[in-house]
C-alpha atoms as a PDB file:
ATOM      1  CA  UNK A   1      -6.893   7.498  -1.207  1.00  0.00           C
ATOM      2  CA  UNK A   2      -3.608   8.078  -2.838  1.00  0.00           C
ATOM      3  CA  UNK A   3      -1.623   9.458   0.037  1.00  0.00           C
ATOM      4  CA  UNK A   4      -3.083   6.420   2.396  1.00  0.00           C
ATOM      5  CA  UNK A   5      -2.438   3.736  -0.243  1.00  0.00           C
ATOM      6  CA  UNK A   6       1.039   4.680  -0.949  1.00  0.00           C
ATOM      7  CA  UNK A   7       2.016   5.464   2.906  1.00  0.00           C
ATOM      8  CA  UNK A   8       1.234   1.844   3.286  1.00  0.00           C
ATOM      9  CA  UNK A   9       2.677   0.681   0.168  1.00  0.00           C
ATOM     10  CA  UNK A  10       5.856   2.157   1.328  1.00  0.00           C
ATOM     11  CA  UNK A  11       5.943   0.754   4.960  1.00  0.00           C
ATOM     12  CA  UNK A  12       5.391  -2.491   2.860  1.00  0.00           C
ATOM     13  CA  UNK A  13       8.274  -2.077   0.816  1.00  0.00           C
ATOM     14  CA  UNK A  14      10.469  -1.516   3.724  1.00  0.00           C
ATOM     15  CA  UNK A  15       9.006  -4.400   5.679  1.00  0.00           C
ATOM     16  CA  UNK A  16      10.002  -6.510   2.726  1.00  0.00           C
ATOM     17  CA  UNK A  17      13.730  -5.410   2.581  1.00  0.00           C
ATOM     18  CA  UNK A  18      13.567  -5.821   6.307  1.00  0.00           C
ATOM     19  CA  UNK A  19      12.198  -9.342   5.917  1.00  0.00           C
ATOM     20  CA  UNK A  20      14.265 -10.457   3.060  1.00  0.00           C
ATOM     21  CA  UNK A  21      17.770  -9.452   5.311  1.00  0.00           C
ATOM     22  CA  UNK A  22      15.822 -11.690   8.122  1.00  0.00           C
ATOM     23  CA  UNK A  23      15.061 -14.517   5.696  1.00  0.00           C
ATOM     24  CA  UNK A  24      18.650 -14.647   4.297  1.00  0.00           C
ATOM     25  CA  UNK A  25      20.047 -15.719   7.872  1.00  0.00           C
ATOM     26  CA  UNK A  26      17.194 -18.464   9.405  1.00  0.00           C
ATOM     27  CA  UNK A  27      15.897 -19.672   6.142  1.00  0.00           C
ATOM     28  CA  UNK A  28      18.632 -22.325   3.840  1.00  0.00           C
ATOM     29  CA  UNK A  29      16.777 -20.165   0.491  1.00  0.00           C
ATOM     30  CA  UNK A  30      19.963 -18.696  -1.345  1.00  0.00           C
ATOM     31  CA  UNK A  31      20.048 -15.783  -1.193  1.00  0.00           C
ATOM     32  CA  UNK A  32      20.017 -14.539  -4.731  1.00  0.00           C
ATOM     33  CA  UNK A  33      16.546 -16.354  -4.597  1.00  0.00           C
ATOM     34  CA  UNK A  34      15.523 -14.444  -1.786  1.00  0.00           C
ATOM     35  CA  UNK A  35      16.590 -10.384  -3.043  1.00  0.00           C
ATOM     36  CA  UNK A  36      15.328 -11.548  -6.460  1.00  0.00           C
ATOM     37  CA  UNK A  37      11.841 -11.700  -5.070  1.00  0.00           C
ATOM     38  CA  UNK A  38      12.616  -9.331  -2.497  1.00  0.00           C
ATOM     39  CA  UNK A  39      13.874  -6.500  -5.425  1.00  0.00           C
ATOM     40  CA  UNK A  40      10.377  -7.525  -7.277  1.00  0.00           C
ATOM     41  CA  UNK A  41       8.078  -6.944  -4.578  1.00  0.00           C
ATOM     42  CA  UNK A  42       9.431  -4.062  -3.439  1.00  0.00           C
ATOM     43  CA  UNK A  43       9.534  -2.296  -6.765  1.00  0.00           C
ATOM     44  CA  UNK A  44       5.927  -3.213  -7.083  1.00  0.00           C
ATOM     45  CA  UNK A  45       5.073  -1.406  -4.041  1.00  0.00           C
ATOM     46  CA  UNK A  46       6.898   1.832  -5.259  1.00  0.00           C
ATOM     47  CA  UNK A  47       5.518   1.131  -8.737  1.00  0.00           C
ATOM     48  CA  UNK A  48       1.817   0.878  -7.677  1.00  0.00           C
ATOM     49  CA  UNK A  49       2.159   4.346  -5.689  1.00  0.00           C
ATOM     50  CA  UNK A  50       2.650   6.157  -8.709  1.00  0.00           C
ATOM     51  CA  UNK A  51      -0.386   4.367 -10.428  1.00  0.00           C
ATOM     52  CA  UNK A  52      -2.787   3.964  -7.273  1.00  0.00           C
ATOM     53  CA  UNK A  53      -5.611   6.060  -8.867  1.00  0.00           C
ATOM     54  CA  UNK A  54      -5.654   4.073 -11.957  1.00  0.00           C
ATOM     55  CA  UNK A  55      -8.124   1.191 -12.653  1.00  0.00           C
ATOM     56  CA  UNK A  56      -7.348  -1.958 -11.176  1.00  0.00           C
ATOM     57  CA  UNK A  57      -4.287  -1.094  -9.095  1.00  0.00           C
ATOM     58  CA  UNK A  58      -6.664  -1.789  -5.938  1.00  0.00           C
ATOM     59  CA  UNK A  59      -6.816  -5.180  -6.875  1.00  0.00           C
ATOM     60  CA  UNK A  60      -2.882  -5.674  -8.063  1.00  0.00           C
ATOM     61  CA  UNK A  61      -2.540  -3.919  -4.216  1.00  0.00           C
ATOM     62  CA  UNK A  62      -4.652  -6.911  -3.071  1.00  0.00           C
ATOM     63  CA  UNK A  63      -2.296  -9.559  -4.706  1.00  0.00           C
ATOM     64  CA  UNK A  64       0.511  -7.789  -3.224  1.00  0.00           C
ATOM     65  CA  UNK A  65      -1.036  -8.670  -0.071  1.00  0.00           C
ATOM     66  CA  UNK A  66      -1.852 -11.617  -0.764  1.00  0.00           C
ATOM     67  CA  UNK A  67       1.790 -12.407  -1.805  1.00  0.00           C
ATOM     68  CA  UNK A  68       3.512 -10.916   1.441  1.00  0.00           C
ATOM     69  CA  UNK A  69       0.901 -13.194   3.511  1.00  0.00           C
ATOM     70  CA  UNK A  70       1.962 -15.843   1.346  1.00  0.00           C
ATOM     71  CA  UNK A  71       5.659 -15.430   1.874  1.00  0.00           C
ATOM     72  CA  UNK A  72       4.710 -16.761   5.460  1.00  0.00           C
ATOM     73  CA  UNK A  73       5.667 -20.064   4.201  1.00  0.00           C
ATOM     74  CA  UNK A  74       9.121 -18.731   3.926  1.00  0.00           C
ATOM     75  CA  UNK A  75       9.539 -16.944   7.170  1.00  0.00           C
ATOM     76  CA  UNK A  76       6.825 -17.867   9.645  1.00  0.00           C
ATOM     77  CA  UNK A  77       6.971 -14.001  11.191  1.00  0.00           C
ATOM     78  CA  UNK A  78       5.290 -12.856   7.653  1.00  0.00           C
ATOM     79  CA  UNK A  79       2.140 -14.465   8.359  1.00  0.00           C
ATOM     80  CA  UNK A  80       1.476 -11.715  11.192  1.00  0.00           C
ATOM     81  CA  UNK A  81       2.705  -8.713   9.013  1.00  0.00           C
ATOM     82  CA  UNK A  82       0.909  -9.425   6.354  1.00  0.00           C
ATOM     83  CA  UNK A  83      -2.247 -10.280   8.594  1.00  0.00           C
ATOM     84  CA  UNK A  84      -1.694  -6.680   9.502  1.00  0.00           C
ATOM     85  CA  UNK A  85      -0.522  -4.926   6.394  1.00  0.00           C
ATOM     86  CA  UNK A  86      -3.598  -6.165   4.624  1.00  0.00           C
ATOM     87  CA  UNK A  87      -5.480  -4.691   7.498  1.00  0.00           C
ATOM     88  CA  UNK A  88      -3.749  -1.038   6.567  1.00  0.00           C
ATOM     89  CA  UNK A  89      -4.348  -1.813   3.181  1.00  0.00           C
ATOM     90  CA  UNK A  90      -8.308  -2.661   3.543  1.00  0.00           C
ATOM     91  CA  UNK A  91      -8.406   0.786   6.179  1.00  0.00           C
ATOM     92  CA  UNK A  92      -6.213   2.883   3.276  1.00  0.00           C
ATOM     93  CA  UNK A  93      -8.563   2.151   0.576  1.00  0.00           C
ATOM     94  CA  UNK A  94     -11.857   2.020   2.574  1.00  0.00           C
ATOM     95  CA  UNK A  95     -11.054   5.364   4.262  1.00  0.00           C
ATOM     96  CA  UNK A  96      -9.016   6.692   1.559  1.00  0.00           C
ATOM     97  CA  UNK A  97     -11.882   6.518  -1.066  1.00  0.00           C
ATOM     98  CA  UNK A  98     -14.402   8.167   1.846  1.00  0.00           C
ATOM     99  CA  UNK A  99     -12.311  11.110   1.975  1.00  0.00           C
ATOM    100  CA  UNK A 100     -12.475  11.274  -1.401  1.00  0.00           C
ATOM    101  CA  UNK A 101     -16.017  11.437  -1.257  1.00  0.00           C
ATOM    102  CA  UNK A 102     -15.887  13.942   1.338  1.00  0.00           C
ATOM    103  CA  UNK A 103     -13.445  16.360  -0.731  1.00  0.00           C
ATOM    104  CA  UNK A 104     -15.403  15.984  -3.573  1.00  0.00           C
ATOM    105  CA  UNK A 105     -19.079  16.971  -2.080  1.00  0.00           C
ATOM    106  CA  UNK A 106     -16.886  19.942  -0.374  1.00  0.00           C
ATOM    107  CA  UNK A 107     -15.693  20.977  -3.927  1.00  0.00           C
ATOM    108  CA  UNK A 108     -18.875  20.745  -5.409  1.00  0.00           C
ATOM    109  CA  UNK A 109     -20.476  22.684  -2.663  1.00  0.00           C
ATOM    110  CA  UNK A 110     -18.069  25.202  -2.871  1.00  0.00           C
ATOM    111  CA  UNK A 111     -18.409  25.894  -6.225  1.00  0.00           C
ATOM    112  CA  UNK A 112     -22.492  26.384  -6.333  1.00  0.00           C
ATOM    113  CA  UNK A 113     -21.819  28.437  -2.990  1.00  0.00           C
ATOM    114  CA  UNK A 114     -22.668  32.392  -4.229  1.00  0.00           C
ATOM    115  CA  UNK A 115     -19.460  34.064  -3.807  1.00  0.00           C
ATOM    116  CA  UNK A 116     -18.948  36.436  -1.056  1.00  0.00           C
ATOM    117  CA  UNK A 117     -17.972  39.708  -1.336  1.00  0.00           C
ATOM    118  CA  UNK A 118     -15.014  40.916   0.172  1.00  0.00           C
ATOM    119  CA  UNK A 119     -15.286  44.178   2.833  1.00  0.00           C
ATOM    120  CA  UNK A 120     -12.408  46.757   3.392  1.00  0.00           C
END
């Protein structure tokens, strides 16, 4: 889950700076206004990678999504991004936590698995 969590958190902080340079220019926000929030959400993103595995950072993940949908009412665009970044982020933690499953049963099978020996 961890590598398909952060992958996504990291598009997402890109798409943020990306939106924020956007929103400067066709939105009359100021523009410290705009990097301030900008500079917070993206840290967030890069932030939560490092924590992913840790209770609760799904949900502080969902918020984030939440937010970016949110900033729709800023910059119309952000309504379909974060449509479809909390798509990826649904897919990286359903399918994320099923390969964990996966890796896990193969672990535990490996280990009760007699061991073979080796020929020359």
């Amino acid at each position: 889950m961890r590598i398909l969590c952060s992958s996504t958190l990291i598009g997402e902080a890109l798409l943020i700076m990306f939106a924020g340079l956007v929103a400067m220019k066709l939105t009359d926000v100021g523009a410290g206004t705009i990097w301030t929030v900008s500079a917070v959400a993206m840290v967030l993103c890069v932030l939560l990678c490092g924590v992913i595995t840790r209770p609760g950072a799904v949900y502080v993940g969902w918020a984030l999504q939440v937010a970016v949908l949110a900033s729709g009412l800023v910059l119309p665009t952000m309504y379909a991004f974060g449509l479809v970044f909390g798509g990826l982020w649904w897919c990286s933690v359903h399918y994320g936590r099923r390969i964990d499953e996966i890796k896990a049963r193969r672990a535990a099978a490996e280990e009760s698995a007699p061991a073979v020996p080796a020929t020359a």
